[in-house]
C-alpha atoms as a PDB file:
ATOM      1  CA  UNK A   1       7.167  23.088  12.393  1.00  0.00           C
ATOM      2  CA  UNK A   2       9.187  20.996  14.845  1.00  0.00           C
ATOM      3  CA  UNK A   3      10.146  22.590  18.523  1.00  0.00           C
ATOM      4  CA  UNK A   4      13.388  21.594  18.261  1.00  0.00           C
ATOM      5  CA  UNK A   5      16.810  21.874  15.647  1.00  0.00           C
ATOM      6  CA  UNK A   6      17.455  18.590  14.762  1.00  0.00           C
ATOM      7  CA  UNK A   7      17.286  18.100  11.166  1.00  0.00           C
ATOM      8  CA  UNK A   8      15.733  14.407  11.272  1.00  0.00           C
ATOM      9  CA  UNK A   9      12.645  16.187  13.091  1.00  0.00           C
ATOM     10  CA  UNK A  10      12.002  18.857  10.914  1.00  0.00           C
ATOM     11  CA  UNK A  11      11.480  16.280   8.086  1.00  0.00           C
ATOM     12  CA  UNK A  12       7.710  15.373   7.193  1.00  0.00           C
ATOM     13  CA  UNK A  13       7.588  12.593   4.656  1.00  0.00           C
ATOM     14  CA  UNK A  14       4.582  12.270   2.773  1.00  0.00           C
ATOM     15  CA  UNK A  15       2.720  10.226   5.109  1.00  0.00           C
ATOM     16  CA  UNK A  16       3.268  12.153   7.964  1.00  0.00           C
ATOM     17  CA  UNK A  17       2.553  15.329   5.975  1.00  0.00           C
ATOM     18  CA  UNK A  18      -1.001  14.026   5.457  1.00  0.00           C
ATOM     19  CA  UNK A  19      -1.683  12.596   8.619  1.00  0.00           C
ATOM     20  CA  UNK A  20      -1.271  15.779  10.350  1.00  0.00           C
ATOM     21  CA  UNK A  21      -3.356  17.673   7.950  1.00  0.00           C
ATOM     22  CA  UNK A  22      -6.199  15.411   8.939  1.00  0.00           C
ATOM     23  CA  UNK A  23      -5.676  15.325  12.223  1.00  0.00           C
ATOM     24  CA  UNK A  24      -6.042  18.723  12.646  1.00  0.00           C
ATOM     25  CA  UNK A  25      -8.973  18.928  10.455  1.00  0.00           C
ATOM     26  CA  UNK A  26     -10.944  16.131  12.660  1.00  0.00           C
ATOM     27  CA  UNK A  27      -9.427  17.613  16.100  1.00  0.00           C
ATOM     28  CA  UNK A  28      -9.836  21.342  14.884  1.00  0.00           C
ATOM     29  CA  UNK A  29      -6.302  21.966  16.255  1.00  0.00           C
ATOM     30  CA  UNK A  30      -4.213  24.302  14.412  1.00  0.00           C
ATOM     31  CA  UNK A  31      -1.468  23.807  17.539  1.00  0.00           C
ATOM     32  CA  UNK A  32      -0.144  20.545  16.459  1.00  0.00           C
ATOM     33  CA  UNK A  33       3.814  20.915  16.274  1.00  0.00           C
ATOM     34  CA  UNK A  34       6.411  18.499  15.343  1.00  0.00           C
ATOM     35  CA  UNK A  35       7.398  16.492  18.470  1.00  0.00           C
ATOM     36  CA  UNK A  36      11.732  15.972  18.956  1.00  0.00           C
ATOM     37  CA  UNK A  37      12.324  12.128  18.006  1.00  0.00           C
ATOM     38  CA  UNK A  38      15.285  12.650  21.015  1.00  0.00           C
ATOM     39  CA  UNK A  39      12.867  13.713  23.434  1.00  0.00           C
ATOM     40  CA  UNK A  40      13.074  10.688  25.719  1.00  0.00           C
ATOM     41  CA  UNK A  41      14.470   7.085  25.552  1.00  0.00           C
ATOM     42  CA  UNK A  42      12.184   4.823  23.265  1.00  0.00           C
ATOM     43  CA  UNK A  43       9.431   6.331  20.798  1.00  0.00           C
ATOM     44  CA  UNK A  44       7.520   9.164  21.199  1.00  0.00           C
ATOM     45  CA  UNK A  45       4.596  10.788  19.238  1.00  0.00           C
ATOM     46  CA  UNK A  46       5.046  12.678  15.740  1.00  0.00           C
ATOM     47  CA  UNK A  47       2.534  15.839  16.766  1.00  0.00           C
ATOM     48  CA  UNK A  48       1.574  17.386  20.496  1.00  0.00           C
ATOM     49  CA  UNK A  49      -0.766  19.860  21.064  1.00  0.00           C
ATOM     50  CA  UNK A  50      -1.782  21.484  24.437  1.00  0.00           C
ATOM     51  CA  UNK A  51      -4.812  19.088  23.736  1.00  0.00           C
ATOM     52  CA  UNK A  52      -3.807  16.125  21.612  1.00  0.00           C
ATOM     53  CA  UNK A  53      -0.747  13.908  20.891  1.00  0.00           C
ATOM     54  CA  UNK A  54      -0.673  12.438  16.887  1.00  0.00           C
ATOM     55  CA  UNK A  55       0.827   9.256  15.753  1.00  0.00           C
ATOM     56  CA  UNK A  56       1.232   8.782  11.870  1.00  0.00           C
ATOM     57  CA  UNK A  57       1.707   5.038  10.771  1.00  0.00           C
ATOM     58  CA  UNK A  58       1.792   3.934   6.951  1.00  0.00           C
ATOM     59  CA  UNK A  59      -0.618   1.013   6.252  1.00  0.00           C
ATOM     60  CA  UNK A  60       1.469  -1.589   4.562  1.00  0.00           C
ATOM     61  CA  UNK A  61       1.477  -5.233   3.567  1.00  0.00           C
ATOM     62  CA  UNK A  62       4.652  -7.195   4.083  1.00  0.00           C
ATOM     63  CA  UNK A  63       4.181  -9.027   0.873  1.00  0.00           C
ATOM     64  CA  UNK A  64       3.308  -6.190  -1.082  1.00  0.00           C
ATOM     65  CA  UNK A  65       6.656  -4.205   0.552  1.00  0.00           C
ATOM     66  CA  UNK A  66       8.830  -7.715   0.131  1.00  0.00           C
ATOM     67  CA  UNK A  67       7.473  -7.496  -4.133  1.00  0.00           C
ATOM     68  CA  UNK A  68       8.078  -3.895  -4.048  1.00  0.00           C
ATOM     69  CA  UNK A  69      11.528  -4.047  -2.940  1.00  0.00           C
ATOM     70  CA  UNK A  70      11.978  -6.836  -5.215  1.00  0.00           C
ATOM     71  CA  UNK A  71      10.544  -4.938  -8.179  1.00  0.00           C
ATOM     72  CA  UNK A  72      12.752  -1.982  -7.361  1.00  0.00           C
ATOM     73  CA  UNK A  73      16.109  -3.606  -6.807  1.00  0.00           C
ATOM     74  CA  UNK A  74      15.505  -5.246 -10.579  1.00  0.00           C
ATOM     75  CA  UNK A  75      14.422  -2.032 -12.241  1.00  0.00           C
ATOM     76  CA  UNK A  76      17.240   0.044 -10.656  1.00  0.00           C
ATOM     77  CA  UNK A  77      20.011  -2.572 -12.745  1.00  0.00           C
ATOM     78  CA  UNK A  78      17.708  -2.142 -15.753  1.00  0.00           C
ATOM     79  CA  UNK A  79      13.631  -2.887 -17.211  1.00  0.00           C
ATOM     80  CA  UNK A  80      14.939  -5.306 -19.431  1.00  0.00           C
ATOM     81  CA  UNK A  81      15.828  -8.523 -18.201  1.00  0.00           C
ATOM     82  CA  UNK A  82      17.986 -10.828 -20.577  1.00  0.00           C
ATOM     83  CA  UNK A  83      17.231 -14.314 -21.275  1.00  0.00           C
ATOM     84  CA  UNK A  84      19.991 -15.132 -24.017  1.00  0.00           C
ATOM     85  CA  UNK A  85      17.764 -17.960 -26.141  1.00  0.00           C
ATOM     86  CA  UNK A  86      14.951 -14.639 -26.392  1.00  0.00           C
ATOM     87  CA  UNK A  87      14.708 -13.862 -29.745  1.00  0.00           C
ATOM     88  CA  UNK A  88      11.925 -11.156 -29.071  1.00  0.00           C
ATOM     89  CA  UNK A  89      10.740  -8.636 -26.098  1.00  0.00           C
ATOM     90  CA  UNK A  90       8.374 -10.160 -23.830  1.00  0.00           C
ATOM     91  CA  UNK A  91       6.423  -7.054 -22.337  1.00  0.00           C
ATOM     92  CA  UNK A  92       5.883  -8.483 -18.697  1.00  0.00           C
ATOM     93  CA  UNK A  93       3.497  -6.885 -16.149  1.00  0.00           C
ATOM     94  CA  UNK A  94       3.308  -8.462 -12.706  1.00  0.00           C
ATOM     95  CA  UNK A  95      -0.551  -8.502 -10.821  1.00  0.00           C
ATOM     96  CA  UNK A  96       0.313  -7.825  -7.348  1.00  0.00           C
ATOM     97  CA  UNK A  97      -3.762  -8.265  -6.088  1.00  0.00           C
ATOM     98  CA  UNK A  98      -3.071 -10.927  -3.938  1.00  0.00           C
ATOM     99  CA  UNK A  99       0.259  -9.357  -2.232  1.00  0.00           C
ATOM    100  CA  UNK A 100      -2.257  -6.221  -1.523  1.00  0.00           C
ATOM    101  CA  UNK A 101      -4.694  -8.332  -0.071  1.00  0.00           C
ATOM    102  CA  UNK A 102      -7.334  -8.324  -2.991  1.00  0.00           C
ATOM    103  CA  UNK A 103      -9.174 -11.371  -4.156  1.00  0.00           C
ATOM    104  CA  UNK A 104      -6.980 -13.113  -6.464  1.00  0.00           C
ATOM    105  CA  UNK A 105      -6.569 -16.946  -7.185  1.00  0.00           C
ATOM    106  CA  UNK A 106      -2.965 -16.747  -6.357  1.00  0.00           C
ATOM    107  CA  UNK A 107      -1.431 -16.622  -2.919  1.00  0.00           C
ATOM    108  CA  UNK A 108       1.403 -14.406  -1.516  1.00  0.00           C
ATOM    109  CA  UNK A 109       3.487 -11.950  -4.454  1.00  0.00           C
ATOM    110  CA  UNK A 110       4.859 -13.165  -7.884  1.00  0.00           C
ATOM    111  CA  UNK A 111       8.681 -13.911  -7.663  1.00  0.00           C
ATOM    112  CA  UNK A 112      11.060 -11.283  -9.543  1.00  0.00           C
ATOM    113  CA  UNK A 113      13.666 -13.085  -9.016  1.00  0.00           C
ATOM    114  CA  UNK A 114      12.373 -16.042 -10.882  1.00  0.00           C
ATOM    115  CA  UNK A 115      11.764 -14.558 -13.800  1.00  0.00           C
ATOM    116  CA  UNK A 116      15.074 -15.101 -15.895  1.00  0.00           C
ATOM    117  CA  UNK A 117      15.312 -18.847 -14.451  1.00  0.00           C
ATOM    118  CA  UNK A 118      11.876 -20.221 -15.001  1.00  0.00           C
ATOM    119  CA  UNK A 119      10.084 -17.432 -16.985  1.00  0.00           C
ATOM    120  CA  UNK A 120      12.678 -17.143 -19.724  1.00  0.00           C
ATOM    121  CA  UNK A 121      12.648 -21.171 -20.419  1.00  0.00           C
ATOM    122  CA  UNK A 122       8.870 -20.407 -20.703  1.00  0.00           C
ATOM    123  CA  UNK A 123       9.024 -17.709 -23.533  1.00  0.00           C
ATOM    124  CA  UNK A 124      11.358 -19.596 -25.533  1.00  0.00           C
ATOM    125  CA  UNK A 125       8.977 -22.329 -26.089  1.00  0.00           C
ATOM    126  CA  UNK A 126       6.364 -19.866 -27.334  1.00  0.00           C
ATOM    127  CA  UNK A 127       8.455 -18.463 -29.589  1.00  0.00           C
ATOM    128  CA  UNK A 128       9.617 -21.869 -30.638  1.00  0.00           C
ATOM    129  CA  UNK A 129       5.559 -21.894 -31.328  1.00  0.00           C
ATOM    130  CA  UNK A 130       5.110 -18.648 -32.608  1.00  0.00           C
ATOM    131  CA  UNK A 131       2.889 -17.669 -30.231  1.00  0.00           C
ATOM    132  CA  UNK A 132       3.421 -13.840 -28.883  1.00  0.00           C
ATOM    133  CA  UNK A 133       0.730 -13.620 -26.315  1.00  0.00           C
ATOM    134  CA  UNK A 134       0.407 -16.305 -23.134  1.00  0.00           C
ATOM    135  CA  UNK A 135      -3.028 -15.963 -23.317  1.00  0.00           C
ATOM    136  CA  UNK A 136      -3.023 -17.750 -26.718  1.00  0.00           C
ATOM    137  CA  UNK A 137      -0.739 -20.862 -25.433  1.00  0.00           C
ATOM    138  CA  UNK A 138      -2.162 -24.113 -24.354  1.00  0.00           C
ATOM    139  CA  UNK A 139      -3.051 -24.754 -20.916  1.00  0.00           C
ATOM    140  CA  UNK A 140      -0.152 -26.507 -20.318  1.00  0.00           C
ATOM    141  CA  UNK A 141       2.267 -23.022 -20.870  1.00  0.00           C
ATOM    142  CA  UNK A 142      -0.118 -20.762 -20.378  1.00  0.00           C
ATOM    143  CA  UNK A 143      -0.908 -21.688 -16.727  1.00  0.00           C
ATOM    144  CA  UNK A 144       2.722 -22.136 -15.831  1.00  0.00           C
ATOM    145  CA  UNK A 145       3.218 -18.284 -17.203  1.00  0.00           C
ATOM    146  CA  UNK A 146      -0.232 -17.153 -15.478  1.00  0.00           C
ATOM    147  CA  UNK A 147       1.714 -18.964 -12.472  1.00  0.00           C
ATOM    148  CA  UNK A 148       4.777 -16.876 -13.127  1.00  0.00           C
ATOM    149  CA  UNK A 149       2.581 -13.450 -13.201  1.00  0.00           C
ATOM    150  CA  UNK A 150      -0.080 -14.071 -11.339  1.00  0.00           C
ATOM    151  CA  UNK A 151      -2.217 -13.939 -13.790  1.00  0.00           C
ATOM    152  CA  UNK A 152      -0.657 -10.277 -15.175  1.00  0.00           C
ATOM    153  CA  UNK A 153       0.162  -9.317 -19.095  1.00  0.00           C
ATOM    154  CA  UNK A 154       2.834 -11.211 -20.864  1.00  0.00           C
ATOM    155  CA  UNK A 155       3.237 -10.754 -24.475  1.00  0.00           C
ATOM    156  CA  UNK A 156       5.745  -9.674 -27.334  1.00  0.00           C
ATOM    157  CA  UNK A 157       6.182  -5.984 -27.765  1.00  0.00           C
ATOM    158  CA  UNK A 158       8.061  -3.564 -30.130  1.00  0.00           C
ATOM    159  CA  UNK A 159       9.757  -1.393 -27.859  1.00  0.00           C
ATOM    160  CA  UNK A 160      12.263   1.140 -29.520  1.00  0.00           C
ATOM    161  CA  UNK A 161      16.278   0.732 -28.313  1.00  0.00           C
ATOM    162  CA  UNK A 162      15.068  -2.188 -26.619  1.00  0.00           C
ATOM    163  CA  UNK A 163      16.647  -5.614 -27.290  1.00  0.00           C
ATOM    164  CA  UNK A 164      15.330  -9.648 -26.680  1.00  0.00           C
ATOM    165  CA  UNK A 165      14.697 -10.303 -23.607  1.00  0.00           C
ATOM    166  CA  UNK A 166      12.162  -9.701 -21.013  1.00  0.00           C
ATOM    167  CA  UNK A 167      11.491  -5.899 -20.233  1.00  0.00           C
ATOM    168  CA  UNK A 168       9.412  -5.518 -16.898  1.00  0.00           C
ATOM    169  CA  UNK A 169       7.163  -3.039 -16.855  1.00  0.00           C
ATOM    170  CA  UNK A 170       5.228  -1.506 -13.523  1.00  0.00           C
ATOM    171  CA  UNK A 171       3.102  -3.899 -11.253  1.00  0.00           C
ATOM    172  CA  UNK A 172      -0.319  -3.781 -11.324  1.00  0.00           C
ATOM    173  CA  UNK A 173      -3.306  -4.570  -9.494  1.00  0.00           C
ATOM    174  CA  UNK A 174      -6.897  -5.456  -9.342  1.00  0.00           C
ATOM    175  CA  UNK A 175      -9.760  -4.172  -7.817  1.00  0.00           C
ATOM    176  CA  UNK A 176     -12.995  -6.125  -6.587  1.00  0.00           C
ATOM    177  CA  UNK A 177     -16.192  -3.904  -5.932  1.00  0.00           C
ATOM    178  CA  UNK A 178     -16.869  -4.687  -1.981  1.00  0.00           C
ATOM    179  CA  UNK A 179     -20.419  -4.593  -1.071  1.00  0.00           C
ATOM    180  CA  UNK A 180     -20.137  -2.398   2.410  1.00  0.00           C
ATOM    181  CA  UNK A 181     -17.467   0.031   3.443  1.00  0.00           C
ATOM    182  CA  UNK A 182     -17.123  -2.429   6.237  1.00  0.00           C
ATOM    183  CA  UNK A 183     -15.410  -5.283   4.112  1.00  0.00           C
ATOM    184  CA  UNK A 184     -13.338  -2.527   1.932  1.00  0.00           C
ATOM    185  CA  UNK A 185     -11.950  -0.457   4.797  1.00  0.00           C
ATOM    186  CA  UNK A 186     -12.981  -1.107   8.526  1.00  0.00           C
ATOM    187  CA  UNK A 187     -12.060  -5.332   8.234  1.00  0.00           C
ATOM    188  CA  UNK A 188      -8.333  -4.352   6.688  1.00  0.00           C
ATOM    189  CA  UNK A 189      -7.876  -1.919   9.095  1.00  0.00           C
ATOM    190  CA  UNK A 190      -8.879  -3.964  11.896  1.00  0.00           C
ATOM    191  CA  UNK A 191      -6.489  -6.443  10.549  1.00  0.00           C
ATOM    192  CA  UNK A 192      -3.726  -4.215  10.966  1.00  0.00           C
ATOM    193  CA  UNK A 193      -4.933  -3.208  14.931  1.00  0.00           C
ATOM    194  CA  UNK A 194      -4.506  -6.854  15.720  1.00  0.00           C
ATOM    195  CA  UNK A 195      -0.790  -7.694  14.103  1.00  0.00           C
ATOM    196  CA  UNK A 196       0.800  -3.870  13.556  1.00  0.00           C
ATOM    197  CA  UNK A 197      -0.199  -1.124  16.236  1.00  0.00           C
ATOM    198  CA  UNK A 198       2.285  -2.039  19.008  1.00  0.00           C
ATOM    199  CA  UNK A 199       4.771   0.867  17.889  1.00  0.00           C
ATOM    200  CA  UNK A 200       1.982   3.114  17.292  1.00  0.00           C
ATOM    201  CA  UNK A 201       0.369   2.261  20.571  1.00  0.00           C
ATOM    202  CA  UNK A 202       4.315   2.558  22.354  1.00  0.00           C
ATOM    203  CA  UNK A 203       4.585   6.352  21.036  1.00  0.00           C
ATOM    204  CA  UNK A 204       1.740   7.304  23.339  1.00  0.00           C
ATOM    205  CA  UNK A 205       3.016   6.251  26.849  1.00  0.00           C
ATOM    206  CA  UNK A 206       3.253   9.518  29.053  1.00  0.00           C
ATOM    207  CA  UNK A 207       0.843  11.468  27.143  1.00  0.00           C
ATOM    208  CA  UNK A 208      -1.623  13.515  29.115  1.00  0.00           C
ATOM    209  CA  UNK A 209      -3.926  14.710  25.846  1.00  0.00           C
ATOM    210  CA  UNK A 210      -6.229  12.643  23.533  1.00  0.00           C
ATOM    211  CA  UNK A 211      -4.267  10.064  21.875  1.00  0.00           C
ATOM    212  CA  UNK A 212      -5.198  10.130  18.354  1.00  0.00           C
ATOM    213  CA  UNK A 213      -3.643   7.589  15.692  1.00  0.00           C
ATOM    214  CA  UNK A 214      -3.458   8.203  12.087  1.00  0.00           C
ATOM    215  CA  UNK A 215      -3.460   5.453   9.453  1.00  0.00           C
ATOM    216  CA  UNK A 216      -2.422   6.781   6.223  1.00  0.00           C
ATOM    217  CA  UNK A 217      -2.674   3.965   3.030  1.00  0.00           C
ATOM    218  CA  UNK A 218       0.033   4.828   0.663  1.00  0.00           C
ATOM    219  CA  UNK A 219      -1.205   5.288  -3.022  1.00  0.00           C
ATOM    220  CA  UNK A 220      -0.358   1.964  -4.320  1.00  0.00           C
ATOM    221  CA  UNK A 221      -1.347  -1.882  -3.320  1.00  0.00           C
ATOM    222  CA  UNK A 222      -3.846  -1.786  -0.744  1.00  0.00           C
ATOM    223  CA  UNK A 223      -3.886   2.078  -0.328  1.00  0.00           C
ATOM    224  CA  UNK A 224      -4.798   2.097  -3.725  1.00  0.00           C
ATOM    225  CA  UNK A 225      -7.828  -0.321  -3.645  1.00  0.00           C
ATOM    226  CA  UNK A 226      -8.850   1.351  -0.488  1.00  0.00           C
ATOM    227  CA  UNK A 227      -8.733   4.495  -1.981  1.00  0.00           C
ATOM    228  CA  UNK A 228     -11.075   3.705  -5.105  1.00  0.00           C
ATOM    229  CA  UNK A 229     -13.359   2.128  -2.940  1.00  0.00           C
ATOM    230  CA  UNK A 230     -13.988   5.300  -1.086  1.00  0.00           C
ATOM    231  CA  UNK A 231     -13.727   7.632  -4.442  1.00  0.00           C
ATOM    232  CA  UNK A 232     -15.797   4.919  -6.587  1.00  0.00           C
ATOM    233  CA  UNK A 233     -17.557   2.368  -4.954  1.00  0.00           C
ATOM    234  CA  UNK A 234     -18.409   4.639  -1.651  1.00  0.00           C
ATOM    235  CA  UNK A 235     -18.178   8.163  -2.726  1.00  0.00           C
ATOM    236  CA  UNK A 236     -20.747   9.418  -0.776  1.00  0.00           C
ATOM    237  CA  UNK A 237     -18.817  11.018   2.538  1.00  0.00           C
ATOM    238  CA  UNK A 238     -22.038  10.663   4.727  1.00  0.00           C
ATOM    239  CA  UNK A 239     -21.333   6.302   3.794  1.00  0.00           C
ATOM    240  CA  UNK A 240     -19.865   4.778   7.065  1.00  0.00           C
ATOM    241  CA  UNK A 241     -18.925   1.298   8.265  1.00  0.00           C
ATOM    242  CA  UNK A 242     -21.273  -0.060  10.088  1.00  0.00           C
ATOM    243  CA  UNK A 243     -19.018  -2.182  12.413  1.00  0.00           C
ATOM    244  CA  UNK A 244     -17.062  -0.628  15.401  1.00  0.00           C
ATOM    245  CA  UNK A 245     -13.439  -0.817  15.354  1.00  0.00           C
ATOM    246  CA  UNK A 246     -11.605  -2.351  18.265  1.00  0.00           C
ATOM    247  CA  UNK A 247      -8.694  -0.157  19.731  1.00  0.00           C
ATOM    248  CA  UNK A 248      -5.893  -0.894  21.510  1.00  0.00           C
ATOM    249  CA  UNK A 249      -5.786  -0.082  24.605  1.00  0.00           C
ATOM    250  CA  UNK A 250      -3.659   3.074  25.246  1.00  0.00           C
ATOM    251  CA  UNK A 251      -5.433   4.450  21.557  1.00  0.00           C
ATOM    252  CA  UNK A 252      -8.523   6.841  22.081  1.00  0.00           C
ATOM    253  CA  UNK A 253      -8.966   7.374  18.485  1.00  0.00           C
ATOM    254  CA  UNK A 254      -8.088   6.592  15.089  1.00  0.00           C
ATOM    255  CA  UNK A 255      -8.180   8.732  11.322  1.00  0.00           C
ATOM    256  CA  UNK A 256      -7.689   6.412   8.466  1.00  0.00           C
ATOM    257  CA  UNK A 257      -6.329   8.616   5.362  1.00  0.00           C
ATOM    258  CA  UNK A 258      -7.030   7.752   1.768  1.00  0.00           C
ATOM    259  CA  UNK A 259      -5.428  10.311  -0.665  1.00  0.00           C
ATOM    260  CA  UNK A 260      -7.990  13.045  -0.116  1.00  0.00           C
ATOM    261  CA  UNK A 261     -10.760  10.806   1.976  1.00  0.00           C
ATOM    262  CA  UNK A 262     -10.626  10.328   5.594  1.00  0.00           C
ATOM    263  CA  UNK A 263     -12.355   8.613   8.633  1.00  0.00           C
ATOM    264  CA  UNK A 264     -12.400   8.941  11.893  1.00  0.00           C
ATOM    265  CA  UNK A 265     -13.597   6.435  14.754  1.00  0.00           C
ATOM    266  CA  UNK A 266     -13.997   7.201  18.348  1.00  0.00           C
ATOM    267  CA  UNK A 267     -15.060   4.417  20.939  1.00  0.00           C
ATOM    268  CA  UNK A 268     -17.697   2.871  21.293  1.00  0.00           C
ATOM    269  CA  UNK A 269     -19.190   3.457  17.554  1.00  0.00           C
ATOM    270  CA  UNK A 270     -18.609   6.514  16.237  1.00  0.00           C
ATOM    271  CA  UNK A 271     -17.630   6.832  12.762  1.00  0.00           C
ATOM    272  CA  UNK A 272     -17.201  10.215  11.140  1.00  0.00           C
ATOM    273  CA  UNK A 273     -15.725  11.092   7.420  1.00  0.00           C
ATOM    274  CA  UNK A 274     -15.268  14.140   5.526  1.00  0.00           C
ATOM    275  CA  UNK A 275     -12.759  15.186   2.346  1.00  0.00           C
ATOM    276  CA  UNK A 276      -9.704  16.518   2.899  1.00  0.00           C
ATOM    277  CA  UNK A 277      -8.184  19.913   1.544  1.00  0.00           C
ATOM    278  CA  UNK A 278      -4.780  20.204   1.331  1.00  0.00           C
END
């Protein structure tokens, strides 16, 4: 796989793995080889062919990645956060829509940290009221804990081995139906053109063949609502944006990769998509 011995080249991760899959499906090159991260000084390209030179890049959201970390620092030490005034286990589910970029009435990601210092206070004043659910509190509580959550699940649970306290369970998100494939993928990708594609765009200096990008939107957060759009919402794989990308400059093409559904746009308009087979 990779035309040289170095260990740290020979390893695909799971984006990569999938970006070159479709790249050689939309290229019809069954040449592409892994590329030696020491070839030169500065980066270089993931894949070369005689005819094309691939660049894989992960779609992410900083917010979403900053939650995520968050999320899996806390649940490395342990699910269940104590709160020692908890008398019961508050099952706690954290809506990361707006972190993904989906339309939520929140801004930014819920705070994990926060949870034990203003969360717990929050929980012992329902029990105080005996109410087990958020959604049953008054306005006053409830907000504050929609606040906490972003507007995700927070109510007692009988959990087995599991004491008081506040056990966190996995983040979640939302999903609003987009009306065009425009607003769902081609307007989130540009967004990420504009702010992200300097290091793809780098790994191409010096290359002689097509320089083709690869997006690939991990399975979560905004991969995820991506992703249902195209296998729900847009299913169809002759449905195309209607709106042209913009490259950067030094890009001659780009394959966005959605689990098993992928695009490809060339300059000026072209949009092409097809279902991949791993």
């Amino acid at each position: 796989m990779s035309n040289c011995d170095h260990k740290s080249c020979a390893k695909e991760d799971f984006e990569e793995h999938l970006g070159k899959l479709a790249a050689a499906a939309f290229l019809d090159d069954e040449e592409l080889i892994r590329v030696c991260q020491n070839e030169r000084v500065g980066p270089v390209v993931d894949y070369r062919s005689p005819l094309n030179a691939v660049e894989v890049k992960a779609l992410k959201t900083r917010d979403l990645e900053r939650l995520r970390g968050a999320y899996r620092k806390q649940t490395d030490s342990g699910l269940l956060i104590e709160v020692r005034e908890l008398e019961k286990t508050w099952f706690v589910t954290l809506d990361g829509s707006a972190a993904a970029g989906e339309r939520s009435q929140y801004l930014g990601a819920p705070s994990v940290r926060s949870l034990a210092d203003k969360l717990g206070p929050l929980l012992v004043e329902l029990e105080a009221q005996g109410v087990d659910d958020y959604y049953a509190a008054g306005w006053r509580l409830g907000g504050q804990v929609a606040a906490l959550v972003h507007g995700g699940s927070c109510s007692v649970a009988e959990i087995p081995g599991v004491g008081p306290g506040i056990f966190l369970a996995a983040l979640q998100y939302g999903h609003s139906r987009p009306h065009s494939l425009d607003r769902a993928v081609r307007d989130r990708v540009q967004d990420w053109l504009d702010s992200d594609s300097s290091k793809m765009v780098a790994s191409f200096d010096g290359e002689d063949g097509l320089r083709c990008g690869v997006l690939v939107l991990p399975p979560a957060g905004v991969g995820f609502t991506m992703m249902r759009s195209l296998s729900e919402d847009f299913p169809d794989p002759t449905s195309l944006p209607t709106e042209p990308l913009t490259l950067p400059k030094g890009l001659d093409t780009l394959i966005i990769v959605a689990g098993n559904h992928a695009m490809r746009f060339t300059p000026p308009d072209l949009w092409t998509r097809m279902v991949l087979h791993p």
